[in-house]
N, C-alpha and C. Protein backbone atom coordinates (compact mmCIF):
# COMPACT_ATOMS: atom_id res chain seq x y z
N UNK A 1 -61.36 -67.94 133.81
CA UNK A 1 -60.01 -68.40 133.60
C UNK A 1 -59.88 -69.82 134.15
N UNK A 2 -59.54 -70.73 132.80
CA UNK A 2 -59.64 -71.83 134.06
C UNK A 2 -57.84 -72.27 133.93
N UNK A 3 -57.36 -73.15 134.91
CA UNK A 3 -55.97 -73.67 134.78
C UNK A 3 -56.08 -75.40 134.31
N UNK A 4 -55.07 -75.55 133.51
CA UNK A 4 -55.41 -76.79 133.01
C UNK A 4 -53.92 -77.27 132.33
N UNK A 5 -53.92 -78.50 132.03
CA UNK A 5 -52.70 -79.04 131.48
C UNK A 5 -53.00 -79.92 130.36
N UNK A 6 -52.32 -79.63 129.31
CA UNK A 6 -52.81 -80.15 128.12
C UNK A 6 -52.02 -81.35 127.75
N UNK A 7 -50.72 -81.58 128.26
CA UNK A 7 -49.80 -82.29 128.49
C UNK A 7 -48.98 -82.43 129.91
N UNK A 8 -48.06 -83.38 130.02
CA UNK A 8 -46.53 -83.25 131.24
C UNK A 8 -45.91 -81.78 130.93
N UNK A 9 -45.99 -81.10 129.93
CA UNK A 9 -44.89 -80.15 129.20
C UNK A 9 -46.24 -79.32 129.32
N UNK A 10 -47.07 -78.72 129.58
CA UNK A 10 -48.43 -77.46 128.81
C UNK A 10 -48.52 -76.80 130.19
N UNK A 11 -48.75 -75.65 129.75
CA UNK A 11 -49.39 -74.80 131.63
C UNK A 11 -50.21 -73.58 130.75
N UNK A 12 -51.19 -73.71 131.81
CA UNK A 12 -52.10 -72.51 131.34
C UNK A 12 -51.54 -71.29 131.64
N UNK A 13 -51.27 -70.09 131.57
CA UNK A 13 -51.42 -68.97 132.08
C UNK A 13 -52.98 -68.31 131.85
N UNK A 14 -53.33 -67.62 133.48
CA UNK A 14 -54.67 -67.21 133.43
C UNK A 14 -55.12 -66.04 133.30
N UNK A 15 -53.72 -65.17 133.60
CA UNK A 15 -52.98 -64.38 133.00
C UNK A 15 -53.35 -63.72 131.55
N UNK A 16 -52.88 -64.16 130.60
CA UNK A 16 -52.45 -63.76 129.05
C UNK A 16 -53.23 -65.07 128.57
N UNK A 17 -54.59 -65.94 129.45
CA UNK A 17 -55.12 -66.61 128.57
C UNK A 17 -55.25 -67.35 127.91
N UNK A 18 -53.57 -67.94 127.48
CA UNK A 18 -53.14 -68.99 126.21
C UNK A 18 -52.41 -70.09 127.43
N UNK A 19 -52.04 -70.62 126.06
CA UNK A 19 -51.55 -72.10 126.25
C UNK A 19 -50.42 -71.99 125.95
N UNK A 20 -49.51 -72.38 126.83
CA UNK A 20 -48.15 -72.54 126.52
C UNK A 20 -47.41 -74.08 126.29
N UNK A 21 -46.43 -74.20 125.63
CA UNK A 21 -46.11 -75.50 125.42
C UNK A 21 -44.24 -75.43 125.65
N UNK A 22 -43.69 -75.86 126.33
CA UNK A 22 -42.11 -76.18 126.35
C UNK A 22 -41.59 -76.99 127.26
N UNK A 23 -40.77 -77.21 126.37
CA UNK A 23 -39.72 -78.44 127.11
C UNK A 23 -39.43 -78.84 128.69
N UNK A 24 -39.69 -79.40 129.25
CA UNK A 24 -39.43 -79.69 130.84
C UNK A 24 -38.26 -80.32 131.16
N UNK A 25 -37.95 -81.46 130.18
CA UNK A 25 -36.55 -82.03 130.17
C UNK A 25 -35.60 -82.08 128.98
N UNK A 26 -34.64 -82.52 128.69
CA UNK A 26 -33.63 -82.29 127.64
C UNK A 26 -34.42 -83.16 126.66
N UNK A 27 -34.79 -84.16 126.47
CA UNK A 27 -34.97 -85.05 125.46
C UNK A 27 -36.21 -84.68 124.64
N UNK A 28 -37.22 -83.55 125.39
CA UNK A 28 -37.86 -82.75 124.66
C UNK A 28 -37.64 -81.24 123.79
N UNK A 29 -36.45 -81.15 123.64
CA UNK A 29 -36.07 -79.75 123.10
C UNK A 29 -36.39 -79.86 121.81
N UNK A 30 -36.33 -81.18 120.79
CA UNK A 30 -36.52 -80.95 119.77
C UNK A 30 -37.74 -80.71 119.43
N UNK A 31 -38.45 -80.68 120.03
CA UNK A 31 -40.15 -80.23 119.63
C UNK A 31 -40.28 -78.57 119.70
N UNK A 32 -40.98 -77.85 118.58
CA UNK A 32 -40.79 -76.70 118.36
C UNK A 32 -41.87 -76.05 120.08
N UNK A 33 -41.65 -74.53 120.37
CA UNK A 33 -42.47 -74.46 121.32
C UNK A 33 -44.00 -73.66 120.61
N UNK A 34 -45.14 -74.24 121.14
CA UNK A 34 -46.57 -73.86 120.30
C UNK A 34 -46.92 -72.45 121.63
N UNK A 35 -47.59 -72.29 120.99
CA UNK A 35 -48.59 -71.07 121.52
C UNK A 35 -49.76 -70.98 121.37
N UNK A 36 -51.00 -71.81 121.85
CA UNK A 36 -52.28 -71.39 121.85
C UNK A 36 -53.10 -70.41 122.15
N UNK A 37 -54.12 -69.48 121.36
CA UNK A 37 -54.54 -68.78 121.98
C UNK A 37 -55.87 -69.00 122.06
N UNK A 38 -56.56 -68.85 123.21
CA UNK A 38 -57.96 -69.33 123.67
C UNK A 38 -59.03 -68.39 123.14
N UNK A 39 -59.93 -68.06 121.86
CA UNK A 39 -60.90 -67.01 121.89
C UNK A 39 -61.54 -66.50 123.25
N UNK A 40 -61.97 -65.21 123.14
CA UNK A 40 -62.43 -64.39 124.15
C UNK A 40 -64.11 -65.19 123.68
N UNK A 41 -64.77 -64.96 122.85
CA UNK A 41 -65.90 -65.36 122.54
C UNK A 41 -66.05 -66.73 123.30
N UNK A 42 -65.50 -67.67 123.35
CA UNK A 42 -65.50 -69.08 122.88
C UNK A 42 -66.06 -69.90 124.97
N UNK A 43 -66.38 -68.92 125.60
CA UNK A 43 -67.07 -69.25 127.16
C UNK A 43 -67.94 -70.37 126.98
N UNK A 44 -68.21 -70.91 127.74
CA UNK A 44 -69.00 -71.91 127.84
C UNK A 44 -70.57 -71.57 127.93
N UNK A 45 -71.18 -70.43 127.36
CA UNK A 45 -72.57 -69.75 127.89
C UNK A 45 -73.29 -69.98 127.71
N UNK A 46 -74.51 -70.16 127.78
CA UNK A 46 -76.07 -70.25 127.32
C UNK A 46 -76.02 -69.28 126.35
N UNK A 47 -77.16 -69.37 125.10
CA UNK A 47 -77.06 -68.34 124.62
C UNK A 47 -78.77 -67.22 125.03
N UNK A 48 -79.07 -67.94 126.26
CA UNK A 48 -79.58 -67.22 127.35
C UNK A 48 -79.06 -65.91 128.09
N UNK A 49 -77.90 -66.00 128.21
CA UNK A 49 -76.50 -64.98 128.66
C UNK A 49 -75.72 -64.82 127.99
N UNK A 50 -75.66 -64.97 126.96
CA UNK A 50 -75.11 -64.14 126.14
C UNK A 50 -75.97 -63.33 125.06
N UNK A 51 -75.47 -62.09 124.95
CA UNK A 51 -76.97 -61.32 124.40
C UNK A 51 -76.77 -61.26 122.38
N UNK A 52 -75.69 -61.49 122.11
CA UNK A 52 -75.48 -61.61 120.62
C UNK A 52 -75.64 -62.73 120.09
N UNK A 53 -75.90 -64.44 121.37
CA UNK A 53 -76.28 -65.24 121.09
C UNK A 53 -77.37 -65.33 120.75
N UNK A 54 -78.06 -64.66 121.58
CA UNK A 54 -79.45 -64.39 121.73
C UNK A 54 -80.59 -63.77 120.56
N UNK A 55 -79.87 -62.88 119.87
CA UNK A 55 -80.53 -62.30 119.15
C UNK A 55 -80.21 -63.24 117.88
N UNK A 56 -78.93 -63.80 117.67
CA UNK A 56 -78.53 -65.02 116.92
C UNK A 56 -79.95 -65.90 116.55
N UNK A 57 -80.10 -66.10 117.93
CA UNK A 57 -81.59 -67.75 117.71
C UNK A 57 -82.62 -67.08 118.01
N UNK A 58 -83.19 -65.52 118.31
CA UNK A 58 -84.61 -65.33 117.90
C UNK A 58 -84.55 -65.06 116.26
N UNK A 59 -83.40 -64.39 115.60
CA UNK A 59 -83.58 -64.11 114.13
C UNK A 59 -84.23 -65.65 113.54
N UNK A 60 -82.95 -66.54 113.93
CA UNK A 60 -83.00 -67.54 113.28
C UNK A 60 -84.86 -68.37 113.53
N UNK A 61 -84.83 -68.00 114.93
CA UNK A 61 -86.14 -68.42 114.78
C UNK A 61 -87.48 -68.06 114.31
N UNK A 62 -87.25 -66.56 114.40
CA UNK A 62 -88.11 -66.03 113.11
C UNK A 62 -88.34 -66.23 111.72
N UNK A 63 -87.21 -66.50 111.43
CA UNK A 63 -86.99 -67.15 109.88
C UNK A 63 -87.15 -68.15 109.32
N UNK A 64 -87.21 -69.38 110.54
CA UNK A 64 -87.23 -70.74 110.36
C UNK A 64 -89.08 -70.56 110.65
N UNK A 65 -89.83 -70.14 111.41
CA UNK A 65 -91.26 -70.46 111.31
C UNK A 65 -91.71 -69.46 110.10
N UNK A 66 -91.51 -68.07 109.97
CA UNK A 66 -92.01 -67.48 108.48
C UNK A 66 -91.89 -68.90 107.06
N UNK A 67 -90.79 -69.45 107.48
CA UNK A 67 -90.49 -70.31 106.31
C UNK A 67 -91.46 -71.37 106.22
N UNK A 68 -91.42 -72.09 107.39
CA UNK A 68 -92.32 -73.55 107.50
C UNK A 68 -93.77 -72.94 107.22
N UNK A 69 -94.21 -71.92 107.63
CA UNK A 69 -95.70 -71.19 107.17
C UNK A 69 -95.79 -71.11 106.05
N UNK A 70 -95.27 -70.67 105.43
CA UNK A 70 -95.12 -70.65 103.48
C UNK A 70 -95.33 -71.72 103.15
N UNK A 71 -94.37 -72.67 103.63
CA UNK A 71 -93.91 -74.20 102.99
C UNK A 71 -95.32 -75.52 103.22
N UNK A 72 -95.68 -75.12 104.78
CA UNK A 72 -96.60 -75.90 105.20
C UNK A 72 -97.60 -75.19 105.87
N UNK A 73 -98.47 -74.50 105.84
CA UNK A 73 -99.16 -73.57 106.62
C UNK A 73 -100.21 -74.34 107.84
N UNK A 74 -100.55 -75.34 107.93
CA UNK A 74 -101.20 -76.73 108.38
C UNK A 74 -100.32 -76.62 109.60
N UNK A 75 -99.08 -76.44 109.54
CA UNK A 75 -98.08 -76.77 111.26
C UNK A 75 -98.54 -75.49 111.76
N UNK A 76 -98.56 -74.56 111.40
CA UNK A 76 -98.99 -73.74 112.38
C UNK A 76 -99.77 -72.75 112.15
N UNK A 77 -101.11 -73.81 112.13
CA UNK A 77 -102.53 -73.03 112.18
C UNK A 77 -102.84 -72.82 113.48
N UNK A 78 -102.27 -73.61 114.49
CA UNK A 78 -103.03 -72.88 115.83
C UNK A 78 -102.10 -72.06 116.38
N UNK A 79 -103.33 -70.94 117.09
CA UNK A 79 -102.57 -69.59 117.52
C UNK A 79 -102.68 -69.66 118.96
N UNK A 80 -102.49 -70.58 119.65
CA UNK A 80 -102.79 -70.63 121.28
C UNK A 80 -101.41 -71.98 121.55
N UNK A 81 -101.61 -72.05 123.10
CA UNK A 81 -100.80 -72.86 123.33
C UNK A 81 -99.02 -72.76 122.93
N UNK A 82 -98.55 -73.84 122.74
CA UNK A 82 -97.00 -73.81 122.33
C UNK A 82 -96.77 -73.68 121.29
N UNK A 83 -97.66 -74.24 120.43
CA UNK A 83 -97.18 -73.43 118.83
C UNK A 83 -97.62 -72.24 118.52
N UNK A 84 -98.33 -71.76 119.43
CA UNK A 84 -98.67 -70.08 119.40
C UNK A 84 -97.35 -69.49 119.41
N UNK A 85 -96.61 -69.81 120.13
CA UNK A 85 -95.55 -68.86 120.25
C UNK A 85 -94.73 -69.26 118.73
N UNK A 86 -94.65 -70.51 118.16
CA UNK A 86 -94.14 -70.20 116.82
C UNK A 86 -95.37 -69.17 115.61
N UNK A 87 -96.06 -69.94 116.11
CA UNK A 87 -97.03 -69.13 115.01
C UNK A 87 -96.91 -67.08 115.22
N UNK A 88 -96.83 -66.93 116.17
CA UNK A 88 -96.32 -65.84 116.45
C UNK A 88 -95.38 -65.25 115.70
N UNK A 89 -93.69 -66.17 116.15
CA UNK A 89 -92.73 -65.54 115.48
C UNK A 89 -93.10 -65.92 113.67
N UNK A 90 -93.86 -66.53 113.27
CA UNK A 90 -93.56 -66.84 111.80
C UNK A 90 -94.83 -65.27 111.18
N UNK A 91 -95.76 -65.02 111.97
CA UNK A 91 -96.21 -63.55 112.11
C UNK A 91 -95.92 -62.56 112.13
N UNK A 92 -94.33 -62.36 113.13
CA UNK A 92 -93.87 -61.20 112.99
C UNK A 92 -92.96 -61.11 111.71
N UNK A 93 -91.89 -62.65 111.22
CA UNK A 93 -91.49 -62.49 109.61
C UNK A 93 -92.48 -62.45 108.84
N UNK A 94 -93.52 -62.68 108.80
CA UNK A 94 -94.70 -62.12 107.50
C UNK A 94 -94.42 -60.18 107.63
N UNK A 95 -95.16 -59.92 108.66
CA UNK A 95 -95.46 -58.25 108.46
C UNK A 95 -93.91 -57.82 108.72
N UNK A 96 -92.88 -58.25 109.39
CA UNK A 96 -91.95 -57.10 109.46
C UNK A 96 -90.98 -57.57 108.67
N UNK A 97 -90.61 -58.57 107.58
CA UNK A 97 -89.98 -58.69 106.80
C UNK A 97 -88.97 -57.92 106.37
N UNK A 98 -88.91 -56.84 105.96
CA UNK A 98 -87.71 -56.20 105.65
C UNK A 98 -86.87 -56.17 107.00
N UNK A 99 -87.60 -55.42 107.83
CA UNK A 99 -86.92 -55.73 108.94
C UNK A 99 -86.07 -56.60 109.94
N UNK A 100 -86.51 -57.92 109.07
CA UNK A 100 -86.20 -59.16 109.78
C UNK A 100 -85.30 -59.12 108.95
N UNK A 101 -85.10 -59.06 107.64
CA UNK A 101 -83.93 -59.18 106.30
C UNK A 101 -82.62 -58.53 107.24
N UNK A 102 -83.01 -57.09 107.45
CA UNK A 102 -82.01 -56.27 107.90
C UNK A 102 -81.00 -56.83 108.94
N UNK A 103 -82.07 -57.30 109.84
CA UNK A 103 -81.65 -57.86 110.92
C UNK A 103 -80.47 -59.16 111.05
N UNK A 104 -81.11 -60.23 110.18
CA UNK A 104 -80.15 -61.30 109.84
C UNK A 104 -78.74 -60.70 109.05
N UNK A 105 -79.09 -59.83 108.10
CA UNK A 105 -77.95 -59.44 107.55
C UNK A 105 -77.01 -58.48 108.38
N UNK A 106 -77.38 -57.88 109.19
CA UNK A 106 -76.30 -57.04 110.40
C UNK A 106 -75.89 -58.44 111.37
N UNK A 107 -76.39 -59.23 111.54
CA UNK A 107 -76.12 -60.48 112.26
C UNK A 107 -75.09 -60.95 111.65
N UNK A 108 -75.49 -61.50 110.41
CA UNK A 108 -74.43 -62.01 109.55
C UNK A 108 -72.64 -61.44 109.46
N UNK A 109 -73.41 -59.94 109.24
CA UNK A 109 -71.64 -59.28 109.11
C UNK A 109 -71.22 -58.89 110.38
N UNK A 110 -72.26 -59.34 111.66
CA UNK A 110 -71.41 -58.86 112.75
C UNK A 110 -70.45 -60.52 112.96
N UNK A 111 -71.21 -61.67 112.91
CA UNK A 111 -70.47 -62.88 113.19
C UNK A 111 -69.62 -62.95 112.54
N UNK A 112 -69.31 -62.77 111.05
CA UNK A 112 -68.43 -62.71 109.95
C UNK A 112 -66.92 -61.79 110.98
N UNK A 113 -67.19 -60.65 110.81
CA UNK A 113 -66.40 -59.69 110.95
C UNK A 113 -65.99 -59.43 111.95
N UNK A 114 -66.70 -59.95 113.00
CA UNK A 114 -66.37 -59.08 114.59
C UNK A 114 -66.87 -60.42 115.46
């Protein structure tokens, strides 16, 4: 929760989360009053700590080296070192493919939807 002022006229509540906006003196009444609301998602996190982030950028990174292997197979011919670990994930989208399909697509409709 943090407290913050978005204006002379704004106060956080840390409370209920949002942003409030109203008049402090008379010559501001004519401004309508706003209501911000702050997403619950929207923390400042690593997606180290956060675990739906997480699974977010290994899909993606599975998908992005299966791809460059197809496209260019030369980037990641070696299986040791730091591109081992891509060559790896572009290994596990070769053999578990459907699986990886599945996966992005429950990803997909969980970010979509929820």
């Amino acid at each position: 929760m943090q407290f913050g002022i978005r204006r002379q006229t704004s106060v956080v509540s840390s409370s209920l989360d949002c942003l409030y906006s109203f008049p402090l003196n008379k010559s501001e009444e004519e401004e309508p009053q706003t209501l911000y609301f702050r997403s619950q998602g929207s923390t400042n996190m690593s997606a180290l700590f956060n675990f739906h982030s997480f699974l977010t950028v290994v899909l993606l990174v599975i998908c992005t080296c299966t791809f460059l292997k197809m496209q260019f197979p030369a980037i990641l011919e070696q299986k040791t070192g730091f591109r081992g670990f891509f060559w790896k994930a572009a290994r596990i989208g070769e053999r578990l493919s459907p699986w990886v399909a599945a996966g992005c697509f429950t990803m997909g409709v969980s970010i979509i939807f929820f």
